[in-house]
Protein backbone atom coordinates (compact mmCIF):
# COMPACT_ATOMS: atom_id res chain seq x y z
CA UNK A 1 25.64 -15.33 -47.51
CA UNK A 2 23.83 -18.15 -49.29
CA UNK A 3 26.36 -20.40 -50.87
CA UNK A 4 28.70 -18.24 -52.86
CA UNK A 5 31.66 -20.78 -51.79
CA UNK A 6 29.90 -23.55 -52.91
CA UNK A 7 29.01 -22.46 -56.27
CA UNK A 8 32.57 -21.09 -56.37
CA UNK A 9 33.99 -24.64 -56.32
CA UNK A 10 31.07 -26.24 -58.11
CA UNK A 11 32.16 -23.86 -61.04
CA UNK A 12 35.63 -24.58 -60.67
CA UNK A 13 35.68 -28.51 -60.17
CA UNK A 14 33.35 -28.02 -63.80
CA UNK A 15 36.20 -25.93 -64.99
CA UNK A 16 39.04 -28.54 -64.99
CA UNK A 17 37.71 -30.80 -67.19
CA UNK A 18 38.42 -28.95 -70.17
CA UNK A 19 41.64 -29.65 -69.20
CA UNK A 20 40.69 -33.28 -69.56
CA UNK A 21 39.50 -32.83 -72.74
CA UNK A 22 42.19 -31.22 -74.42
CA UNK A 23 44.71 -33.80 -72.83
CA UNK A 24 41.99 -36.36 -74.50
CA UNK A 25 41.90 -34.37 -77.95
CA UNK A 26 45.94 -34.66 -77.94
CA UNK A 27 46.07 -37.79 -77.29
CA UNK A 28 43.34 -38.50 -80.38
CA UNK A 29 45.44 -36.39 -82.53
CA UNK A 30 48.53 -38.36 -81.89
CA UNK A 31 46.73 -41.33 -82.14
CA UNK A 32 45.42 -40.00 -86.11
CA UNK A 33 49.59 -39.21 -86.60
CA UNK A 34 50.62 -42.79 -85.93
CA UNK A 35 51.53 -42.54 -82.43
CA UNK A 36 52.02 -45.65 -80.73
CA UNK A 37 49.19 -45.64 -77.94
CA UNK A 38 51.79 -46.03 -75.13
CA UNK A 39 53.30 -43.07 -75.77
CA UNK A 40 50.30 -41.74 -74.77
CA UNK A 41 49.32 -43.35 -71.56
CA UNK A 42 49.80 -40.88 -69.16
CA UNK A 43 48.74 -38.27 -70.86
CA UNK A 44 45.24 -40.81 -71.60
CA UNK A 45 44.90 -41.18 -67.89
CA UNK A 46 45.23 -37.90 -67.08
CA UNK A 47 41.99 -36.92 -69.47
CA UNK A 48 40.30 -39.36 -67.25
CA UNK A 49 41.43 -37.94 -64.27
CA UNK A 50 40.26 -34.69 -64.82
CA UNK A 51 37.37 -35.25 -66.64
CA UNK A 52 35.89 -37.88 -63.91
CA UNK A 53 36.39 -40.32 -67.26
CA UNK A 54 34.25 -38.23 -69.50
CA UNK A 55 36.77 -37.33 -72.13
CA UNK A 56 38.81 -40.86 -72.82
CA UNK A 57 36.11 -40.99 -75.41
CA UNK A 58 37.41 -38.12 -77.36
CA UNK A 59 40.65 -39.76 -77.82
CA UNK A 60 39.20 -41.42 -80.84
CA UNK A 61 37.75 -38.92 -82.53
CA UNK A 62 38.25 -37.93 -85.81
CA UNK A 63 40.79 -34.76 -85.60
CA UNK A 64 43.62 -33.31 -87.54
CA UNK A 65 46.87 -35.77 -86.98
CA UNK A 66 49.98 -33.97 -84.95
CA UNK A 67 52.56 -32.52 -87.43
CA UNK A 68 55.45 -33.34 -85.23
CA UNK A 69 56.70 -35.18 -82.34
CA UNK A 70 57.43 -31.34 -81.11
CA UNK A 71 53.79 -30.49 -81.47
CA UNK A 72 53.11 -33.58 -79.38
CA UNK A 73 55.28 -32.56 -76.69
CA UNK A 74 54.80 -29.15 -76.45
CA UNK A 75 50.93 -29.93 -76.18
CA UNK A 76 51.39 -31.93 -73.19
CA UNK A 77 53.96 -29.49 -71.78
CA UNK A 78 50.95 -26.50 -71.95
CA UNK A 79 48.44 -28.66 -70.31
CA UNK A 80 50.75 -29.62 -67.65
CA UNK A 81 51.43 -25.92 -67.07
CA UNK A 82 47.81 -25.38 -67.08
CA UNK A 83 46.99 -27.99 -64.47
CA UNK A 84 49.62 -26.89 -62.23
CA UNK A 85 47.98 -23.39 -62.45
CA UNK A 86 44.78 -24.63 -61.27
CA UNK A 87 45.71 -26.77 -58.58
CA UNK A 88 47.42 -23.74 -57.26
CA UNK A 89 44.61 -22.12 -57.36
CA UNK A 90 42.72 -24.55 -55.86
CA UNK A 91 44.90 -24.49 -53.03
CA UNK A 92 44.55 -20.74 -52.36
CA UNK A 93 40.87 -20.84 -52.79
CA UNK A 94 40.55 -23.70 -49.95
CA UNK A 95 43.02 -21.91 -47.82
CA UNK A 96 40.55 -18.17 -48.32
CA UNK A 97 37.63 -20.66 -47.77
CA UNK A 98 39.08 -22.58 -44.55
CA UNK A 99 39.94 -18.75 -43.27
CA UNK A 100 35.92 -18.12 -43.68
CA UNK A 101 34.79 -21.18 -42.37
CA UNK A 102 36.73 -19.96 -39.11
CA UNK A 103 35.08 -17.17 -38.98
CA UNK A 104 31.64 -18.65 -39.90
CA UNK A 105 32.20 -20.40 -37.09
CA UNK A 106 32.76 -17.75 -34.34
CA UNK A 107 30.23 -15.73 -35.66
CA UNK A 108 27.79 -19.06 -35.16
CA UNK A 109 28.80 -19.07 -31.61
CA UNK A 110 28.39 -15.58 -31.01
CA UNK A 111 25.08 -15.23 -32.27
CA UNK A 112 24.13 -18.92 -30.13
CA UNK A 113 25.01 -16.93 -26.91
CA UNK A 114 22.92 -14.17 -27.97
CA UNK A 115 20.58 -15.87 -28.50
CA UNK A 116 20.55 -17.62 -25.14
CA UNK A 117 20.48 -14.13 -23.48
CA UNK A 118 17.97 -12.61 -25.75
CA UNK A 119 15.24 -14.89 -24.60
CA UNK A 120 14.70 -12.90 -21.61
CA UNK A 121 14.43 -9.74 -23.64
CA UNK A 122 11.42 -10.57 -25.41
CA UNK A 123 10.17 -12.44 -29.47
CA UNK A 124 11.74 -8.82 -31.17
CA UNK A 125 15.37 -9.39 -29.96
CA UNK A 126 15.04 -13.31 -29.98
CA UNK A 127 14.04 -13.33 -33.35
CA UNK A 128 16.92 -10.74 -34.09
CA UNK A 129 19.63 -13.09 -32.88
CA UNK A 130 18.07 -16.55 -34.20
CA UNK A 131 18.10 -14.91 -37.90
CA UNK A 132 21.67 -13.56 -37.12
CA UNK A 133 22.37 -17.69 -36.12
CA UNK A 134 20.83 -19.10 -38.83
CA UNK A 135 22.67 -17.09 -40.90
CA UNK A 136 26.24 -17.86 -39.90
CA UNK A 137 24.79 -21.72 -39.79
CA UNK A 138 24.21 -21.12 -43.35
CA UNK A 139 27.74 -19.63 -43.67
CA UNK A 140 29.42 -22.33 -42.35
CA UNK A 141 27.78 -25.50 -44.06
CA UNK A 142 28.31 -23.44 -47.67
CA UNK A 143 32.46 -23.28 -46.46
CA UNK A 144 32.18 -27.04 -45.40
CA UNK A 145 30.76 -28.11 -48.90
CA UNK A 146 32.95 -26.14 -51.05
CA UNK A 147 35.79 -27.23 -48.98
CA UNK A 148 34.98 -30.73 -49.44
CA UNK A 149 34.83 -30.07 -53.28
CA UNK A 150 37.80 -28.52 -53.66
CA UNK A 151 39.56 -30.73 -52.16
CA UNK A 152 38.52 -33.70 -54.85
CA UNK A 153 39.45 -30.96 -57.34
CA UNK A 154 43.00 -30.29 -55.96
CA UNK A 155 43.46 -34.24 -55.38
CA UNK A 156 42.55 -34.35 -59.00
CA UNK A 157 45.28 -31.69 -60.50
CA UNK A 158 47.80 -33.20 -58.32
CA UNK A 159 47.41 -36.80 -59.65
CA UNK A 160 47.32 -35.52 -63.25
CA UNK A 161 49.87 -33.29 -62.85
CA UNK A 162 51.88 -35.89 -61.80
CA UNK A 163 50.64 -38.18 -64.88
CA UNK A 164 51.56 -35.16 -67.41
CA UNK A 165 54.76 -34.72 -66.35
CA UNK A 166 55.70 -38.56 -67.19
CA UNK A 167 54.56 -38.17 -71.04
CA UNK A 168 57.91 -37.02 -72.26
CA UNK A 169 59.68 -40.08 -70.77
CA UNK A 170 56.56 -42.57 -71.80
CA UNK A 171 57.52 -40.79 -75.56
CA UNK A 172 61.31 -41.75 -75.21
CA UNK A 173 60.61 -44.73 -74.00
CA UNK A 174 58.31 -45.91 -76.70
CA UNK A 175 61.02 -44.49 -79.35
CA UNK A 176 63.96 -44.77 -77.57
CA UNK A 177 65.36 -46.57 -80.40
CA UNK A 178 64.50 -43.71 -83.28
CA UNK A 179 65.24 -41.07 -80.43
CA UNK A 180 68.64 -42.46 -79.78
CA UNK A 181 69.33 -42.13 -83.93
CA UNK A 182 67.68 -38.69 -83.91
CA UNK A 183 70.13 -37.39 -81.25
CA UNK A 184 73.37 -38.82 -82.67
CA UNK A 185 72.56 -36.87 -85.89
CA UNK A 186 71.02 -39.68 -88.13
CA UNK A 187 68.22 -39.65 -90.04
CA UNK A 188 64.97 -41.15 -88.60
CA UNK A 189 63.55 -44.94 -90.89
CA UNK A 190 60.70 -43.81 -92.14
CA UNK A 191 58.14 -46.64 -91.97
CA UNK A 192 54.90 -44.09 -91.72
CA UNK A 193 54.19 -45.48 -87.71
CA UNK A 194 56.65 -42.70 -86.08
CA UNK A 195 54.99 -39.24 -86.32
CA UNK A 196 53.16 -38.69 -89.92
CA UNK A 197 52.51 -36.61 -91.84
CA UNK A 198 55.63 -34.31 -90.78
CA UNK A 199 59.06 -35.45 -91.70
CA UNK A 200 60.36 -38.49 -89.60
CA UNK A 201 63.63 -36.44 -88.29
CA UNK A 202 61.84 -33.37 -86.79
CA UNK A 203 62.33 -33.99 -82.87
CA UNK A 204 62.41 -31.24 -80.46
CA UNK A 205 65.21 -31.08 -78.25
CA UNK A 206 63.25 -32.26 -75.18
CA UNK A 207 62.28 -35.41 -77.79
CA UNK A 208 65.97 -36.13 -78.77
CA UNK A 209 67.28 -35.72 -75.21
């Protein structure tokens, strides 16, 4: 069996950071646009969540500003959706696993009994059965491992799932003020520190609400 499950969740824990990194490339290209940096705090800590604090780096990077507040939100909105995805997936790859660890397990104690009664048979059917142990051993610590590594993964989409979902109300929050004139029909002050270079009243919907 070797340790397909482990690798499984070794490749998948790797996997989610990318999701860190785009949360930390948004957040550098609302920084580029103007966007006050608390408007971007959850969205910040959820690159470092994912990313095991490997991307909050990136958030200063050099990149193309964000047109719009829209852009901005509808960003954060897609790598929400994508973190949910995974941690559901996460959680249907550790139930699969903890299904195979329970069988690892019985097959371990099968093959310890016959073991036990193959040592009167002769070294042929001993050896037989010890293989046949060693194998479901083997079976059984590669479930424990990957289930201990998908659980930090899971634990990880959860928290930043919870983080993304905040960032619209850390956005109205930080504009409340030009929010509150957007949705009563006025036009935006431009003062070049809202969202540049796109006009100052383009707000989404889910912005102006």
């Amino acid at each position: 069996m070797g340790h397909a499950w482990t690798a499984a969740a070794e490749e998948f824990a790797e996997a989610i950071r990318e999701h860190g990194f785009a949360a930390a490339a948004l957040t550098a290209s609302a920084w580029q646009a103007g966007v006050d940096p608390d408007a971007t705090r959850s969205l910040l800590a959820a690159a470092s969540v994912l990313s095991g604090g490997d991307a909050v780096a990136r958030a200063w990077a050099r990149v193309p500003p964000c047109p719009t507040a829209g852009d901005f939100l509808a960003g954060a909105e897609e790598i929400e959706g994508e973190t949910a995805g995974a941690a559901a997936f996460a959680e249907r790859t550790a139930r699969a696993c903890a299904d195979a660890l329970e069988a690892a397990v019985e097959a371990r104690a099968r093959a310890r009994r016959a073991t036990a009664a193959a040592s009167a048979q002769g070294n042929a059917a001993k050896a037989a059965v010890v293989a046949e142990e060693r194998r479901a051993a083997q079976a059984v610590a590669d479930c424990d491992a990957a289930i201990e590594v998908l659980a930090g993964a899971g634990e990880a989409l959860r928290y930043a799932g919870l983080l993304l979902t905040r960032v619209p109300a850390d956005f109205e929050e930080t504009y409340e003020e030009p929010l509150r004139y957007a949705a009563s029909g006025r036009k935006l002050p431009w003062n070049g520190a809202f969202i540049t270079p796109g006009t100052p009243e383009t707000i989404t919907e889910r912005g102006a609400a």
